[in-house]
PDB file of N, CA and C in Angstrom:
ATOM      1  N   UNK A   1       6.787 -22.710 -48.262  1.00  0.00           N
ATOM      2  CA  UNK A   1       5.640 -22.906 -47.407  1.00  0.00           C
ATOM      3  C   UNK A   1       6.047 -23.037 -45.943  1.00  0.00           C
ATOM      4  N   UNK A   2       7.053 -23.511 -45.691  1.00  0.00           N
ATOM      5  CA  UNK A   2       7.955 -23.885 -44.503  1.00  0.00           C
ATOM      6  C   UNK A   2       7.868 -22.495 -43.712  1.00  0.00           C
ATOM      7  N   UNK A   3       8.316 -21.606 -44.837  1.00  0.00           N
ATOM      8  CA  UNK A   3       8.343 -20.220 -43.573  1.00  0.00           C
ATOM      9  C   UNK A   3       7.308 -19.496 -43.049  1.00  0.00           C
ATOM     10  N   UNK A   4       6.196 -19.773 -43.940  1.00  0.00           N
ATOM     11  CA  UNK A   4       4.939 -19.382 -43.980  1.00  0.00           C
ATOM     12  C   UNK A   4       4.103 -19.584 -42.654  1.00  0.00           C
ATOM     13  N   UNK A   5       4.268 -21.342 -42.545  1.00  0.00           N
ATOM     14  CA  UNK A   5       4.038 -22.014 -41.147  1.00  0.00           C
ATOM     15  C   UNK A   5       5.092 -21.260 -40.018  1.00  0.00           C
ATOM     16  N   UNK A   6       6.024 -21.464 -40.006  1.00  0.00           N
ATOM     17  CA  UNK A   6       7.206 -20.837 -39.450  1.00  0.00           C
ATOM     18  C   UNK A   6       6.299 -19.737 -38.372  1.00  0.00           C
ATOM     19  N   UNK A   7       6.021 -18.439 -39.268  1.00  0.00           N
ATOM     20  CA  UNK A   7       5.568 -17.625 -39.045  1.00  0.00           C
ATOM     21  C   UNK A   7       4.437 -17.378 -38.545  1.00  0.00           C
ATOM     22  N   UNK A   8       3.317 -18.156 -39.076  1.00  0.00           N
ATOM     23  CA  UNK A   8       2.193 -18.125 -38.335  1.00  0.00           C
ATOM     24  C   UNK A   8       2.569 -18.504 -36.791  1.00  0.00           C
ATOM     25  N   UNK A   9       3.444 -20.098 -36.902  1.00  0.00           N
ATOM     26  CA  UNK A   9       3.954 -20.413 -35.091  1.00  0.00           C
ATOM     27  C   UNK A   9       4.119 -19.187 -34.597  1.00  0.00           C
ATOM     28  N   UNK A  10       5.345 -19.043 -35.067  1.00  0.00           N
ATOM     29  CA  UNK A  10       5.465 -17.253 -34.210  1.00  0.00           C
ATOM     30  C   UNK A  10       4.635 -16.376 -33.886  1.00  0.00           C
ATOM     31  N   UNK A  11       3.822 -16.269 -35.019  1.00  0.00           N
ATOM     32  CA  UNK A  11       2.650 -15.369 -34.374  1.00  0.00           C
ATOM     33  C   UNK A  11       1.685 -15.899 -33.300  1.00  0.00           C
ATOM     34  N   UNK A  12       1.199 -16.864 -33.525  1.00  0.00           N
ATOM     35  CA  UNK A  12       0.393 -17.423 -32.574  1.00  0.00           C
ATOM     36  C   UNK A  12       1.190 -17.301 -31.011  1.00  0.00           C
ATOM     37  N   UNK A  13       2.494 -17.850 -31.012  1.00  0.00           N
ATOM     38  CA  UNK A  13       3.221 -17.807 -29.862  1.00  0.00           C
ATOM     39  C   UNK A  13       2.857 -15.903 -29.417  1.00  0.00           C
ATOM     40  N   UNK A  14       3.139 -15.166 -30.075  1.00  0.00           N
ATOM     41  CA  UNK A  14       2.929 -13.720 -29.999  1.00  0.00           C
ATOM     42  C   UNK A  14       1.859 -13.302 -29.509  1.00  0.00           C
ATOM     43  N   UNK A  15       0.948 -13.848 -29.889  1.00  0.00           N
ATOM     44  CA  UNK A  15      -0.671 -13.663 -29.341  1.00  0.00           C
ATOM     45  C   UNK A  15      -0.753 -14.266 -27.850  1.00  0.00           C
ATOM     46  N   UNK A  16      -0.574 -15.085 -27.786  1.00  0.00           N
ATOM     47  CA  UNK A  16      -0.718 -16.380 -26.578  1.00  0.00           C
ATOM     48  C   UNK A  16       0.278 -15.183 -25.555  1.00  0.00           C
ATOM     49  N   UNK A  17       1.208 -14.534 -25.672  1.00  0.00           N
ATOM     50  CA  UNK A  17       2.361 -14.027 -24.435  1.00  0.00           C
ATOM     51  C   UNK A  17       1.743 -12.727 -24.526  1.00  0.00           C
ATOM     52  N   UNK A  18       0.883 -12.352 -25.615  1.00  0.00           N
ATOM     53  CA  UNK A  18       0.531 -10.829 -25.293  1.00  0.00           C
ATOM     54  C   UNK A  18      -0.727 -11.213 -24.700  1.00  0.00           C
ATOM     55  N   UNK A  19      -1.574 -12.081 -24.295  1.00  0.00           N
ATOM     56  CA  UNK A  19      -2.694 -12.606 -23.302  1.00  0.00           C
ATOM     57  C   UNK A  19      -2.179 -12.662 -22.323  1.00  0.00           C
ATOM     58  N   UNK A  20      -1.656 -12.894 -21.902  1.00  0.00           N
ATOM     59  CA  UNK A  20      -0.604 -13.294 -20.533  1.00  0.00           C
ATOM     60  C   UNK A  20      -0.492 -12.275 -20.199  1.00  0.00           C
ATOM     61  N   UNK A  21       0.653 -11.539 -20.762  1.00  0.00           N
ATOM     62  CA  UNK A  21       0.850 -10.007 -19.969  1.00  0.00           C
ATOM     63  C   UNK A  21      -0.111  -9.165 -19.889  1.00  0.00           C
ATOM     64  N   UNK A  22      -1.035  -9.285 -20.592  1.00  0.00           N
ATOM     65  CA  UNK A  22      -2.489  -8.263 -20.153  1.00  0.00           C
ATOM     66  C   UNK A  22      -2.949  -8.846 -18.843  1.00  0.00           C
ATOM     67  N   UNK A  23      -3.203 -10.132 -18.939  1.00  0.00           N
ATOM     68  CA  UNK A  23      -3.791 -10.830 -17.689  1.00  0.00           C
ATOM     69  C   UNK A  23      -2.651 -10.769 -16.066  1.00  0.00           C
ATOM     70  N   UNK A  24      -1.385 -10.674 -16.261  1.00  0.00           N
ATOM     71  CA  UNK A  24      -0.238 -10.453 -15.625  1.00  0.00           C
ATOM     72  C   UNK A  24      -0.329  -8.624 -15.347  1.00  0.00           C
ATOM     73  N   UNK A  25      -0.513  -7.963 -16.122  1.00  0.00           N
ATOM     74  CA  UNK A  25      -1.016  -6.638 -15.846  1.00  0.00           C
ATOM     75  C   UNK A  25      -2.190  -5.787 -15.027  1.00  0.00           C
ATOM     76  N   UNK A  26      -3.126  -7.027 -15.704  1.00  0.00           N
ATOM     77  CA  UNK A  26      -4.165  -6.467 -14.703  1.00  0.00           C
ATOM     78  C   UNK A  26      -4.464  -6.774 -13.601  1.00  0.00           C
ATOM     79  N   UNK A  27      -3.972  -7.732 -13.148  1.00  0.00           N
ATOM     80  CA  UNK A  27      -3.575  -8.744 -11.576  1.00  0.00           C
ATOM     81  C   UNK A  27      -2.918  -7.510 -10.804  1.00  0.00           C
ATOM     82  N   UNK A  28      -1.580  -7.259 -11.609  1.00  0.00           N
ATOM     83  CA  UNK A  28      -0.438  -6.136 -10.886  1.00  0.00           C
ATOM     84  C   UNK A  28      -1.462  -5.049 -10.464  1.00  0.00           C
ATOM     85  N   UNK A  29      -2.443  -4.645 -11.555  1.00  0.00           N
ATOM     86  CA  UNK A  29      -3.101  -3.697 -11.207  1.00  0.00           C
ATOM     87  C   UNK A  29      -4.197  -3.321  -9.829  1.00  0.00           C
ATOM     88  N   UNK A  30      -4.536  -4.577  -9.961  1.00  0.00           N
ATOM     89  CA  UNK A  30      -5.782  -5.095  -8.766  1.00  0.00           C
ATOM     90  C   UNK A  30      -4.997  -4.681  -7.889  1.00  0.00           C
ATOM     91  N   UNK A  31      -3.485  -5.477  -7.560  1.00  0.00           N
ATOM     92  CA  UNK A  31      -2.683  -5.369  -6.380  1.00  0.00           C
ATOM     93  C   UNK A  31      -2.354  -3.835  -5.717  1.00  0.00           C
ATOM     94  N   UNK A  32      -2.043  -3.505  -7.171  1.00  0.00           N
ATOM     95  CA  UNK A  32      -1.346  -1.950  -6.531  1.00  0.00           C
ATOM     96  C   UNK A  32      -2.830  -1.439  -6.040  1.00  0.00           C
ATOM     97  N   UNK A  33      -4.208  -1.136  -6.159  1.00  0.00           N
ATOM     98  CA  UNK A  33      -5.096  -1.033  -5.410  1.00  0.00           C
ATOM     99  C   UNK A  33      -5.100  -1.384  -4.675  1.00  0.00           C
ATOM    100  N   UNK A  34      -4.921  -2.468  -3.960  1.00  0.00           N
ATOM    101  CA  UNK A  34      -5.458  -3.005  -2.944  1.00  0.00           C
ATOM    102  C   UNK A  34      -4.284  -2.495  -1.523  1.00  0.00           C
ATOM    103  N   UNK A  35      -3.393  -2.540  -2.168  1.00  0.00           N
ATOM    104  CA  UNK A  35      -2.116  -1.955  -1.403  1.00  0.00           C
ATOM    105  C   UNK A  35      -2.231  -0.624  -1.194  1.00  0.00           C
ATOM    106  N   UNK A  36      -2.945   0.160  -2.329  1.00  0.00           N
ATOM    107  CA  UNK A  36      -2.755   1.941  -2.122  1.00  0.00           C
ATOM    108  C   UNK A  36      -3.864   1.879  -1.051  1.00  0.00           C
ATOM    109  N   UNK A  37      -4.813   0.521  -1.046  1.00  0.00           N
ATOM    110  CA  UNK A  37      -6.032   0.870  -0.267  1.00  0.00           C
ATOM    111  C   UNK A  37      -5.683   0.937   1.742  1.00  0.00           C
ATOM    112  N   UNK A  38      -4.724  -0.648   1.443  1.00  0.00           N
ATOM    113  CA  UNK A  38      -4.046  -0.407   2.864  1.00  0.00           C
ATOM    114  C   UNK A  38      -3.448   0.490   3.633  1.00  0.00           C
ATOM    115  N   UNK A  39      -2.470   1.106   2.276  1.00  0.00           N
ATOM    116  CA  UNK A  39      -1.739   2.003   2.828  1.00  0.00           C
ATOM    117  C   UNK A  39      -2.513   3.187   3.356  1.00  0.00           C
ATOM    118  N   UNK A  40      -3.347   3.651   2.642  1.00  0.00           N
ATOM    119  CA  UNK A  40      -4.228   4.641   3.190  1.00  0.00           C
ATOM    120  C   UNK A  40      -4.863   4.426   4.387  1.00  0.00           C
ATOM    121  N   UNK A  41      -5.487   3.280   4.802  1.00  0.00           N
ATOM    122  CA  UNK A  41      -6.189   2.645   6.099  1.00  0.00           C
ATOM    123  C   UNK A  41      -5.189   3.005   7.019  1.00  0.00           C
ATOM    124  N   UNK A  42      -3.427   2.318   6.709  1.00  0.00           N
ATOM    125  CA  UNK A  42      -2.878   2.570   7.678  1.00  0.00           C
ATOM    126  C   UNK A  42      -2.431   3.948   8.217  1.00  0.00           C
ATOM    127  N   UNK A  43      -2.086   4.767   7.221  1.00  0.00           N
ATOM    128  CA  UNK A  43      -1.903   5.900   7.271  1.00  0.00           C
ATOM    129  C   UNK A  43      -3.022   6.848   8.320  1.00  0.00           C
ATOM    130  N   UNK A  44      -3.973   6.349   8.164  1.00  0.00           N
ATOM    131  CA  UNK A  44      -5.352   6.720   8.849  1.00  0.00           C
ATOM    132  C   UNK A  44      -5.500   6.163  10.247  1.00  0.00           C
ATOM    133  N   UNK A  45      -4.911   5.365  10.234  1.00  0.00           N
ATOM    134  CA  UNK A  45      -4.904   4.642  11.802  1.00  0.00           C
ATOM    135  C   UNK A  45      -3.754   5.056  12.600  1.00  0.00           C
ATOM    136  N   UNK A  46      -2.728   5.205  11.611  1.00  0.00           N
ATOM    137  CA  UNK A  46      -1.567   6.116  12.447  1.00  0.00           C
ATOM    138  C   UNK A  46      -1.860   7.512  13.212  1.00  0.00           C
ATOM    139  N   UNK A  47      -2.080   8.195  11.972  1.00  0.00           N
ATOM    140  CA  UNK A  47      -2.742   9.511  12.557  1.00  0.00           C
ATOM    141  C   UNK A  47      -3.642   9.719  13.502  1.00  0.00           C
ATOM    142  N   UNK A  48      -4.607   8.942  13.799  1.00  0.00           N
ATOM    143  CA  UNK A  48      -5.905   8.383  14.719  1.00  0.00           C
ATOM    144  C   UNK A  48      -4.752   8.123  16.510  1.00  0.00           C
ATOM    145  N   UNK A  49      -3.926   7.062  15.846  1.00  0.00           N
ATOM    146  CA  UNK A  49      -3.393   6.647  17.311  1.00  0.00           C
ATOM    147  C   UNK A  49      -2.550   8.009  17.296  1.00  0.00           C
ATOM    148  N   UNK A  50      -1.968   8.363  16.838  1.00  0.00           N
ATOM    149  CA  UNK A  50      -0.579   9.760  17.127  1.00  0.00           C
ATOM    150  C   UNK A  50      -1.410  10.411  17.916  1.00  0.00           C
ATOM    151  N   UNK A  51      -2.914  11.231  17.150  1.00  0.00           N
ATOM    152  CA  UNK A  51      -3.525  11.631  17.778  1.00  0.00           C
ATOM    153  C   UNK A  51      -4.376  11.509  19.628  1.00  0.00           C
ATOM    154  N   UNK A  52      -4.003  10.251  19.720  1.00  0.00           N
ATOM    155  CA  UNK A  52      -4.621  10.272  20.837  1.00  0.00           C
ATOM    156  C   UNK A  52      -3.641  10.178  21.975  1.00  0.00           C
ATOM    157  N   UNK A  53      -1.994   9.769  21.325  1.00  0.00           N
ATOM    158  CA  UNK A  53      -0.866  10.016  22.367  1.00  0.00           C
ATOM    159  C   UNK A  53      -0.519  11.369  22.687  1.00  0.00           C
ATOM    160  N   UNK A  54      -1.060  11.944  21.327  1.00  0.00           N
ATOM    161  CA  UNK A  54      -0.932  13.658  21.410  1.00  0.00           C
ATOM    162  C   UNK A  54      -1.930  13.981  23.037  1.00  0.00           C
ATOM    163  N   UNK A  55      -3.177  13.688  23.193  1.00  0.00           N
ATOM    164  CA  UNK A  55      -4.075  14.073  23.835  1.00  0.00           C
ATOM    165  C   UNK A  55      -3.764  13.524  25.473  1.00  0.00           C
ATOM    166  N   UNK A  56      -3.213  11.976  25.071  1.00  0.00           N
ATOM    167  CA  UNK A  56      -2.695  11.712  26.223  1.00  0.00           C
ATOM    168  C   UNK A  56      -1.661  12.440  26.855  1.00  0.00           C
ATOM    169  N   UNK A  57      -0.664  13.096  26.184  1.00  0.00           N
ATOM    170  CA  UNK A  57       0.698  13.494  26.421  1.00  0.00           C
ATOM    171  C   UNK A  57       0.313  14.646  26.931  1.00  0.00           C
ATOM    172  N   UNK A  58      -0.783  15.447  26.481  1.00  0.00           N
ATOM    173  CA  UNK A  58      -1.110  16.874  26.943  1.00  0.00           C
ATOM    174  C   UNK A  58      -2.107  16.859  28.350  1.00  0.00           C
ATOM    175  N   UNK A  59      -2.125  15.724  29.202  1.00  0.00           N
ATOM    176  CA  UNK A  59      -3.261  15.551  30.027  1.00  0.00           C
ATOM    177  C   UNK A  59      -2.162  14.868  30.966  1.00  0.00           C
ATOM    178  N   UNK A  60      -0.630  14.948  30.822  1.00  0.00           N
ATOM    179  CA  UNK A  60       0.261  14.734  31.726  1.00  0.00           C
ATOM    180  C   UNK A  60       0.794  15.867  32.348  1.00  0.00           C
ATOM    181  N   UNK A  61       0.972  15.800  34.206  1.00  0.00           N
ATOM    182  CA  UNK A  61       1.038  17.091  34.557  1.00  0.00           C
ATOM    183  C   UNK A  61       2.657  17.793  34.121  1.00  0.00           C
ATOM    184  N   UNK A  62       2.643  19.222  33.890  1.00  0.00           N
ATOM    185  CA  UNK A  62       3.694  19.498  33.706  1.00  0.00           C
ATOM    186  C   UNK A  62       4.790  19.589  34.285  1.00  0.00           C
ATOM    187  N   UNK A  63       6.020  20.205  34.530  1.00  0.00           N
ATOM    188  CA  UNK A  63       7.724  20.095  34.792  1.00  0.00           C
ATOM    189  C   UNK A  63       7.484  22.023  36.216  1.00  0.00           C
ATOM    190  N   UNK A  64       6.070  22.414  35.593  1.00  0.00           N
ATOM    191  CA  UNK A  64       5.925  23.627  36.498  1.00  0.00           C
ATOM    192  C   UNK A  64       5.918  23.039  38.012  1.00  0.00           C
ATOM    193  N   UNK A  65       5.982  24.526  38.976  1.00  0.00           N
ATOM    194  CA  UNK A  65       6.150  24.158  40.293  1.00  0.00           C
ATOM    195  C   UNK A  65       4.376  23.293  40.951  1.00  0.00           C
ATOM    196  N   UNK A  66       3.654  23.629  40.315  1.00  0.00           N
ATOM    197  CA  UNK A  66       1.981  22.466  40.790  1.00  0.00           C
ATOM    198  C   UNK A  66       2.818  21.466  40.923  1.00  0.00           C
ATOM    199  N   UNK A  67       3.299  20.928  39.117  1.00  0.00           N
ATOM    200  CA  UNK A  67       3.596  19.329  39.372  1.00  0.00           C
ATOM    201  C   UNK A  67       4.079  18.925  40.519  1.00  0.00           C
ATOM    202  N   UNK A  68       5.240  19.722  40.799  1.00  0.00           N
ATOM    203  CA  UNK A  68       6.321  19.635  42.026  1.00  0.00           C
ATOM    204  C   UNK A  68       5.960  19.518  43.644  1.00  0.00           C
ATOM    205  N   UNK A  69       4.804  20.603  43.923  1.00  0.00           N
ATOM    206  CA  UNK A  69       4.035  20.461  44.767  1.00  0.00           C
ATOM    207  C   UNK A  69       3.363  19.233  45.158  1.00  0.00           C
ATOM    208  N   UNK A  70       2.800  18.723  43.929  1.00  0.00           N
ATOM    209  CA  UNK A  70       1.718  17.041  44.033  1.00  0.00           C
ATOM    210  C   UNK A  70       2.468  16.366  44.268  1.00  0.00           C
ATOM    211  N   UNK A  71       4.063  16.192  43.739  1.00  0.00           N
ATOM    212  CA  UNK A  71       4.941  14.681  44.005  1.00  0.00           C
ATOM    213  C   UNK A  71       5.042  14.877  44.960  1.00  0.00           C
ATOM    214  N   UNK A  72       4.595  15.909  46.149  1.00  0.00           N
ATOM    215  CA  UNK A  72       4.959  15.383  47.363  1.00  0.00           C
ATOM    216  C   UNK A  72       4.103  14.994  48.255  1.00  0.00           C
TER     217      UNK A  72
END
C-alpha cells in the first residue's frame, strides 16, 4: 500500500509542476509579445527619425562651387 501512496505523492507533485510551467509559459508568452510589440514601435521610430536626418542631410548646401561662393 506504501507504494501505492508513494505514487499517487508523485503524481500529484507531477500535476502541481505541470500547472506551473503552463502558467510560467504563458507569462513567457505575454512577454515575448509585448517585446515583439516594442521592438516593432522601435524599429518604426528609427526609420521615422533616419528618415528625417535623411531629409535634413539633403537640404544641406553642397561641396559644389554655389556652396563655395555663399561661404564668402
Amino acid at each position: 500500500m506504501a507504494k501505492f501512496e508513494d505514487l499517487a505523492e508523485r503524481v500529484d507533485r507531477l500535476v502541481l509542476r505541470h500547472q506551473e510551467l503552463k502558467r510560467t509559459s504563458a507569462l513567457i508568452a505575454q512577454q515575448l509579445v509585448s517585446v515583439t510589440n516594442e521592438r516593432d514601435s522601435l524599429r518604426s521610430r528609427l526609420a521615422a527619425a533616419r528618415a528625417r536626418i535623411d531629409a535634413l542631410l539633403a537640404r544641406l548646401p553642397g561641396d559644389g562651387p554655389e556652396a563655395t561662393a555663399a561661404e564668402r
